[in-house]
N, C-alpha and C. Protein backbone atom coordinates (compact mmCIF):
# COMPACT_ATOMS: atom_id res chain seq x y z
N UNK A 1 -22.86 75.34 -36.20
CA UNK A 1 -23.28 76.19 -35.11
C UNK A 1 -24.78 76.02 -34.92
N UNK A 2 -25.58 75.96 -33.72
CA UNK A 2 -26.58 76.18 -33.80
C UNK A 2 -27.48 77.06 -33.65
N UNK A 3 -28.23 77.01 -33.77
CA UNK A 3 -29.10 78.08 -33.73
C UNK A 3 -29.36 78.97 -32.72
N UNK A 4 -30.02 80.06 -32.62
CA UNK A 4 -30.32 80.77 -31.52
C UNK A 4 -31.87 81.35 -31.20
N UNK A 5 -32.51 80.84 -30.38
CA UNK A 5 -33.74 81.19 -30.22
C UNK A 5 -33.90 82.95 -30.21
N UNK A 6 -35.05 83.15 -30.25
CA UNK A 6 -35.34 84.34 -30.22
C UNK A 6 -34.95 85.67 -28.71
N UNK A 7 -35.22 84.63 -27.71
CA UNK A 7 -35.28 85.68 -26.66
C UNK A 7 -33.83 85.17 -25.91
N UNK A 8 -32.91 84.16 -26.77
CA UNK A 8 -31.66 83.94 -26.03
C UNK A 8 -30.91 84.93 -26.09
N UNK A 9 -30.63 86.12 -26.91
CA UNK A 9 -29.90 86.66 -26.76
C UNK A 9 -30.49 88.26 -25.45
N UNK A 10 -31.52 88.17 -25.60
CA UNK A 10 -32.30 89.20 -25.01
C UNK A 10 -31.84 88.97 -23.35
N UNK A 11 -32.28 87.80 -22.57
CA UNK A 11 -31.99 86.98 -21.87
C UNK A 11 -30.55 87.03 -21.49
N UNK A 12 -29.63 86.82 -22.16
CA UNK A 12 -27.95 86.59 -21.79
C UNK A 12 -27.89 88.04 -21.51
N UNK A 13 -28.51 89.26 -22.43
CA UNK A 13 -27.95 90.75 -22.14
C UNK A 13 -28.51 91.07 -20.92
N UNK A 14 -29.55 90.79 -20.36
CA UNK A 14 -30.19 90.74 -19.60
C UNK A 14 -29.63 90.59 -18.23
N UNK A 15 -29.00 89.28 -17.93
CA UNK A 15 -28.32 88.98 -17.17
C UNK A 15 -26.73 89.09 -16.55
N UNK A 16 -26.13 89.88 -17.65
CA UNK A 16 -24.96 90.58 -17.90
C UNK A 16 -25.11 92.13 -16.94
N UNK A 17 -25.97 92.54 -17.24
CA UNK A 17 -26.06 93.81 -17.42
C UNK A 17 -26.89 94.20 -15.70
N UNK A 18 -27.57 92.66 -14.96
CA UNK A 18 -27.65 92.56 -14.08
C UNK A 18 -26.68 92.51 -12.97
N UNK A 19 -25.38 91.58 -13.44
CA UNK A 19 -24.36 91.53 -13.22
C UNK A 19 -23.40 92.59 -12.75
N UNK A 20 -23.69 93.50 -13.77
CA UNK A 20 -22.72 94.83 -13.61
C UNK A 20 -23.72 96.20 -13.23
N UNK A 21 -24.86 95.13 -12.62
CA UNK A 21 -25.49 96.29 -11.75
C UNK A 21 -26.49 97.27 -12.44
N UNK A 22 -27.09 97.06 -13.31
CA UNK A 22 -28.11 97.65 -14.45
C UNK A 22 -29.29 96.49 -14.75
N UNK A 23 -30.54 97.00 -14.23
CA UNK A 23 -31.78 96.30 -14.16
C UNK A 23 -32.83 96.71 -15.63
N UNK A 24 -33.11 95.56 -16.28
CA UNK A 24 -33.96 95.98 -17.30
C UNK A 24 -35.10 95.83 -16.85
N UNK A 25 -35.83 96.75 -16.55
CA UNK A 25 -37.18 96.75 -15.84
C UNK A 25 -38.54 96.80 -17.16
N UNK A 26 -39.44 96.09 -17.40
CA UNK A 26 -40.48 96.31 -17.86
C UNK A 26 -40.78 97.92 -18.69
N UNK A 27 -40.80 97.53 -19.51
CA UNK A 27 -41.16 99.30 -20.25
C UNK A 27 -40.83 98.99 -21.60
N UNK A 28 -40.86 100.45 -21.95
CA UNK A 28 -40.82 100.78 -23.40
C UNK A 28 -39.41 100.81 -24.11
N UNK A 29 -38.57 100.56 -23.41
CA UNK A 29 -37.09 100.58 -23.19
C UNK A 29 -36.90 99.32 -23.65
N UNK A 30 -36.91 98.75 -22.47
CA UNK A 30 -36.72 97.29 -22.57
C UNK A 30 -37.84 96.25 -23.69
N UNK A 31 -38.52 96.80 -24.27
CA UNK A 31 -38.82 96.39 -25.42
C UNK A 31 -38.33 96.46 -26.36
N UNK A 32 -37.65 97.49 -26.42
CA UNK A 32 -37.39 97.92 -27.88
C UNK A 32 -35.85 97.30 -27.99
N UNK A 33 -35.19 97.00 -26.56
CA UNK A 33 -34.06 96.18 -26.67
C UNK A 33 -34.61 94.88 -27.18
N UNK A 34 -35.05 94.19 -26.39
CA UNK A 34 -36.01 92.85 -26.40
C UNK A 34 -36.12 92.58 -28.35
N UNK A 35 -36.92 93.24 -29.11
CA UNK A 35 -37.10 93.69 -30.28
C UNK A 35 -35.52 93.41 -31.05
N UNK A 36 -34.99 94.35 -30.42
CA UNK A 36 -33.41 94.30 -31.29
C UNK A 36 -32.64 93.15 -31.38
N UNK A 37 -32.68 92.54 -30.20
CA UNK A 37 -31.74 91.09 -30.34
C UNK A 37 -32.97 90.30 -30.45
N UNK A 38 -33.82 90.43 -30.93
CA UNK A 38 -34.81 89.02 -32.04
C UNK A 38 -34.59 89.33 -33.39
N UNK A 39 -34.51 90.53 -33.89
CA UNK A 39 -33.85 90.71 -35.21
C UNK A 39 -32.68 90.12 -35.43
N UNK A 40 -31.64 90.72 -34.05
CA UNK A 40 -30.29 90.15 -34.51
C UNK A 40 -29.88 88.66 -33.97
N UNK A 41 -30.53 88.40 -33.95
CA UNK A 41 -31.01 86.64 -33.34
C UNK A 41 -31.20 85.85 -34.94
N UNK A 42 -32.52 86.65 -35.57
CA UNK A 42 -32.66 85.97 -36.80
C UNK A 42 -31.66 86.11 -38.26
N UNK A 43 -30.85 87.61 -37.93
CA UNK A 43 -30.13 88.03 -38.72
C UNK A 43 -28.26 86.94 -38.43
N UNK A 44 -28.27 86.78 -37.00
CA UNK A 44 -27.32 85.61 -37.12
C UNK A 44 -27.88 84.41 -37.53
N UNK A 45 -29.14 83.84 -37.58
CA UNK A 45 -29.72 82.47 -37.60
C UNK A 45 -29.89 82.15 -39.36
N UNK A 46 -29.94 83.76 -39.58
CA UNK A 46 -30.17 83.30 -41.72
C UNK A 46 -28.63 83.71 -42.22
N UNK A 47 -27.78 83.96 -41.36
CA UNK A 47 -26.55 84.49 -41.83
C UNK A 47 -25.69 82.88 -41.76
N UNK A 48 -26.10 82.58 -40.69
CA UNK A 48 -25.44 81.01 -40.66
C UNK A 48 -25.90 79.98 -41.74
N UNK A 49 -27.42 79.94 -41.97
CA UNK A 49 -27.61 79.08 -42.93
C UNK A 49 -26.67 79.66 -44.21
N UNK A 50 -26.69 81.05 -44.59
CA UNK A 50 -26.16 80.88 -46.03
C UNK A 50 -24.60 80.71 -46.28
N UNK A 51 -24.03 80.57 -44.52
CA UNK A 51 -22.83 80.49 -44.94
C UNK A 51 -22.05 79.16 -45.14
N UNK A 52 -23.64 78.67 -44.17
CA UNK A 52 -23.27 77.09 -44.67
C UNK A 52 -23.64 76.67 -46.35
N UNK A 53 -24.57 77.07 -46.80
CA UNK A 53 -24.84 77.29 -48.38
C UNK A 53 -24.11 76.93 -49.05
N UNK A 54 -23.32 78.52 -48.49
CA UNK A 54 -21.62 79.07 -49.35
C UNK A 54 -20.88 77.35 -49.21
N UNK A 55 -20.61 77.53 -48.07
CA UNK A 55 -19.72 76.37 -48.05
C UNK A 55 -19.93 75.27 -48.40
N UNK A 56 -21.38 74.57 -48.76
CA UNK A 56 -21.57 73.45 -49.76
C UNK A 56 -20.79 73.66 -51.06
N UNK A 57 -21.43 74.76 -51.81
CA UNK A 57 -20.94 75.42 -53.04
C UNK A 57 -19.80 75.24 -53.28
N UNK A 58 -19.44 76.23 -52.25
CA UNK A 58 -17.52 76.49 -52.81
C UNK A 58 -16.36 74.55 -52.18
N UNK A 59 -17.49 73.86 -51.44
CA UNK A 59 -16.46 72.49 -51.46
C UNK A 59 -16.72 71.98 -52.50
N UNK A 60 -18.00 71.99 -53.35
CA UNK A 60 -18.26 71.51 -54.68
C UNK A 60 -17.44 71.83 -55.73
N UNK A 61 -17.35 73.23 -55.85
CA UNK A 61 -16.75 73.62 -57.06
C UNK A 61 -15.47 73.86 -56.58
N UNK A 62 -14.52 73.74 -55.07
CA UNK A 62 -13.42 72.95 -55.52
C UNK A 62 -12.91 71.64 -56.10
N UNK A 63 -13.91 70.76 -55.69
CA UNK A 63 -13.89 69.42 -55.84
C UNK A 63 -13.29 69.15 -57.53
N UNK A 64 -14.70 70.65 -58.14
CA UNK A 64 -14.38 70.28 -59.68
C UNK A 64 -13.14 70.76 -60.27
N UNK A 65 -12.49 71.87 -59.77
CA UNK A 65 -11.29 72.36 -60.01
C UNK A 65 -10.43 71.26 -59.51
N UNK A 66 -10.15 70.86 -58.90
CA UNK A 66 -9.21 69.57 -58.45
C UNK A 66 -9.18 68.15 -59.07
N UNK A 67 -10.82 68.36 -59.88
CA UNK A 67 -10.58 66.89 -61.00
C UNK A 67 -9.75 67.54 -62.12
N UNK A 68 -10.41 69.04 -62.84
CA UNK A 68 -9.65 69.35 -64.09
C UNK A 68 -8.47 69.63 -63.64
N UNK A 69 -7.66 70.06 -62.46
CA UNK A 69 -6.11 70.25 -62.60
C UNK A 69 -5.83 68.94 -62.15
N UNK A 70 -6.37 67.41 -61.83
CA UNK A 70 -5.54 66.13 -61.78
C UNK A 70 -5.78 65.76 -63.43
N UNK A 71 -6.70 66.00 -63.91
CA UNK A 71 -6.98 65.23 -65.63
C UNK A 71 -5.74 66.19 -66.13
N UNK A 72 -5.45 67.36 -66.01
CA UNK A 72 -4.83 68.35 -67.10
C UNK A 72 -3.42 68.08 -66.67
N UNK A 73 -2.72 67.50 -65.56
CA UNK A 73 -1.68 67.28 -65.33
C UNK A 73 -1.39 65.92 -65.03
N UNK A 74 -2.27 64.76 -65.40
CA UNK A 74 -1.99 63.55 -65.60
C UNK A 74 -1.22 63.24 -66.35
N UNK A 75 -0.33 62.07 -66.29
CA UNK A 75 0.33 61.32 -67.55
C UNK A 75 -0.60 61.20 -68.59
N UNK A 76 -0.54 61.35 -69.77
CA UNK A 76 -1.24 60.97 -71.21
C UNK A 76 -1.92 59.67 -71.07
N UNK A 77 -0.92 58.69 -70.68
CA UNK A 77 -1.90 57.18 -70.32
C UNK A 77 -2.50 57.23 -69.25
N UNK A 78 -2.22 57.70 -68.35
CA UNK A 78 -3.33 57.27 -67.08
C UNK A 78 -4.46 58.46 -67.35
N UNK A 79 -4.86 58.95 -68.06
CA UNK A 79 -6.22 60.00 -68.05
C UNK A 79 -7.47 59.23 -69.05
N UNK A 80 -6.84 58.56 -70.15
CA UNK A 80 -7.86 57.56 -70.40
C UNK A 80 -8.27 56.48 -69.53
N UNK A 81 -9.13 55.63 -70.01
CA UNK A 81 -9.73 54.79 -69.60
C UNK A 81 -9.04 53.90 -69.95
N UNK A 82 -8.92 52.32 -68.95
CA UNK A 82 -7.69 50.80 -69.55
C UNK A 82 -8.79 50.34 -70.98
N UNK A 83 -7.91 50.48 -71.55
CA UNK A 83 -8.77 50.13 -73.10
C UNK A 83 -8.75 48.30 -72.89
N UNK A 84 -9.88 47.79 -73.26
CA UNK A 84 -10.23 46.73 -73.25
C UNK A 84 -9.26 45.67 -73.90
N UNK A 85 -9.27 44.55 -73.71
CA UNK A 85 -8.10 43.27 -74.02
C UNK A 85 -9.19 42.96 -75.61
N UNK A 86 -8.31 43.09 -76.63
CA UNK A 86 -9.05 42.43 -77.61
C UNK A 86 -8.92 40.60 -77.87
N UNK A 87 -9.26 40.00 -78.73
CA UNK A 87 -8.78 38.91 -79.16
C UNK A 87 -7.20 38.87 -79.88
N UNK A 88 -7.16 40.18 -80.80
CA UNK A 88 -6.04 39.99 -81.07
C UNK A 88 -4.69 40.23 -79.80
N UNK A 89 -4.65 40.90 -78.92
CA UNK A 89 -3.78 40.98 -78.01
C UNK A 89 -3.44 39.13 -77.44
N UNK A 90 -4.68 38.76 -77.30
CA UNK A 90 -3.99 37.74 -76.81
C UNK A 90 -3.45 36.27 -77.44
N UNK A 91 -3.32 36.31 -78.99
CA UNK A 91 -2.33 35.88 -79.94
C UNK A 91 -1.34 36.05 -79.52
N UNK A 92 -0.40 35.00 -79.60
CA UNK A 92 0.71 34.96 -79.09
C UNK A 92 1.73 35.61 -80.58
N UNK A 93 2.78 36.39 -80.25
CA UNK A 93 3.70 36.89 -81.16
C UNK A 93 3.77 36.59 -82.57
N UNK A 94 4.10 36.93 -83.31
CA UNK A 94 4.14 36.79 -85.00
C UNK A 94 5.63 35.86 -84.67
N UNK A 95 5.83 34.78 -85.30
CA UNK A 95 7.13 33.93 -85.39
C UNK A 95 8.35 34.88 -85.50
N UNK A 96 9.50 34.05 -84.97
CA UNK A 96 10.25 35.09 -85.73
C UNK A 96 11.09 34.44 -86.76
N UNK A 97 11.31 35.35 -86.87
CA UNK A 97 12.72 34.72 -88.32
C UNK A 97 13.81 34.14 -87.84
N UNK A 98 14.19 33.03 -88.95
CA UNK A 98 15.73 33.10 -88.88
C UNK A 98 17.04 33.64 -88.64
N UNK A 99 17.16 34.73 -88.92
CA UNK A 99 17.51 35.99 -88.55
C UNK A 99 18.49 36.41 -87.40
N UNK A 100 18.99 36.43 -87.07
CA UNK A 100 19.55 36.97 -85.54
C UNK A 100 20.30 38.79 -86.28
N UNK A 101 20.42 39.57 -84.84
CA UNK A 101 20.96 40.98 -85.51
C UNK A 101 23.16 40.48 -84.73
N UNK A 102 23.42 40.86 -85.63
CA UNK A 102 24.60 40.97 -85.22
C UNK A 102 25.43 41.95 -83.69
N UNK A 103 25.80 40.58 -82.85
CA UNK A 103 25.98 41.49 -82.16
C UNK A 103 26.88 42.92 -81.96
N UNK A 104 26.48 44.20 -81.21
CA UNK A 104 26.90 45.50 -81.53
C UNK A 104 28.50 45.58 -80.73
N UNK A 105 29.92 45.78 -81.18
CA UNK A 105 30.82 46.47 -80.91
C UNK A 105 31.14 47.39 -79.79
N UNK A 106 31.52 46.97 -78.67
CA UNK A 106 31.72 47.61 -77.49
C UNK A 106 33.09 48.29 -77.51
N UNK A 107 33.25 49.76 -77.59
CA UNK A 107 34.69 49.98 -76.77
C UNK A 107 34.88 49.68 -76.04
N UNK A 108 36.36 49.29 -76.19
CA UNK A 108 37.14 48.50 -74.39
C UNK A 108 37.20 49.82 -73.71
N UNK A 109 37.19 49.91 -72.24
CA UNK A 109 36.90 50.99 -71.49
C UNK A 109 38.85 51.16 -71.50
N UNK A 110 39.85 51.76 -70.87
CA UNK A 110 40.65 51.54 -71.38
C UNK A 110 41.77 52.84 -71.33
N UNK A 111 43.30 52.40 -71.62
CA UNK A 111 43.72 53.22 -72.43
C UNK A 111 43.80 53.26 -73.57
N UNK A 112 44.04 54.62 -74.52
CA UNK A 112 43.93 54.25 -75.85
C UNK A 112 45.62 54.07 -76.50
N UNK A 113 46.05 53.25 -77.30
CA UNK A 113 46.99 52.76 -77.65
C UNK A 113 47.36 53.52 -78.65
N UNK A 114 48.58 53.98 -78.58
CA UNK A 114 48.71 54.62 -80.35
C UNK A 114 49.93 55.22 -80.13
């Protein structure tokens, strides 16, 4: 939003009020209006800065609430860091043995016989 000079709002009432047939004529009157909307001129003009303030603030410190609830509800591996490739990783496998495992016993899917 921008700003508002001092005598803009004085000015717009001014011309309103001309409108609907009411003349602010020079005086002690019309000063003390004049007076009132430069206060409330500056009282919207410092009310805006701090709400823009606010709103730096509070996008910041959502920002940080939104890293700790993605770290705190991450997978276990993806919240560290990719841990570095050593030398030993890239040794190729330990031999294997002679060895084979016997293969495992499948039930026939089936009726059962008996």
């Amino acid at each position: 939003m921008k700003t508002l000079e001092k005598d803009e709002l004085y000015q717009n009432l001014q011309e309103f009020l001309k409108a609907k047939g009411v003349a602010l004529n020079a005086g002690s009157y019309s000063q003390k209006i004049q007076k009132s909307c430069e206060l409330l001129s500056d009282a919207i003009n410092s009310s805006q800065r701090g709400i823009t303030r606010a709103k730096v603030e509070i996008d910041k410190t959502l920002d940080q609430l939104r890293q700790v609830i993605h770290e705190k509800t991450a997978p276990a591996g993806s919240a560290s860091a990719p841990k570095a490739k050593t030398a030993e990783s890239h040794e190729s496998p330990p031999p294997k043995t002679g060895q084979k495992k016997a293969p495992s016993r499948k039930r026939a899917k089936g009726r059962k016989q008996g």
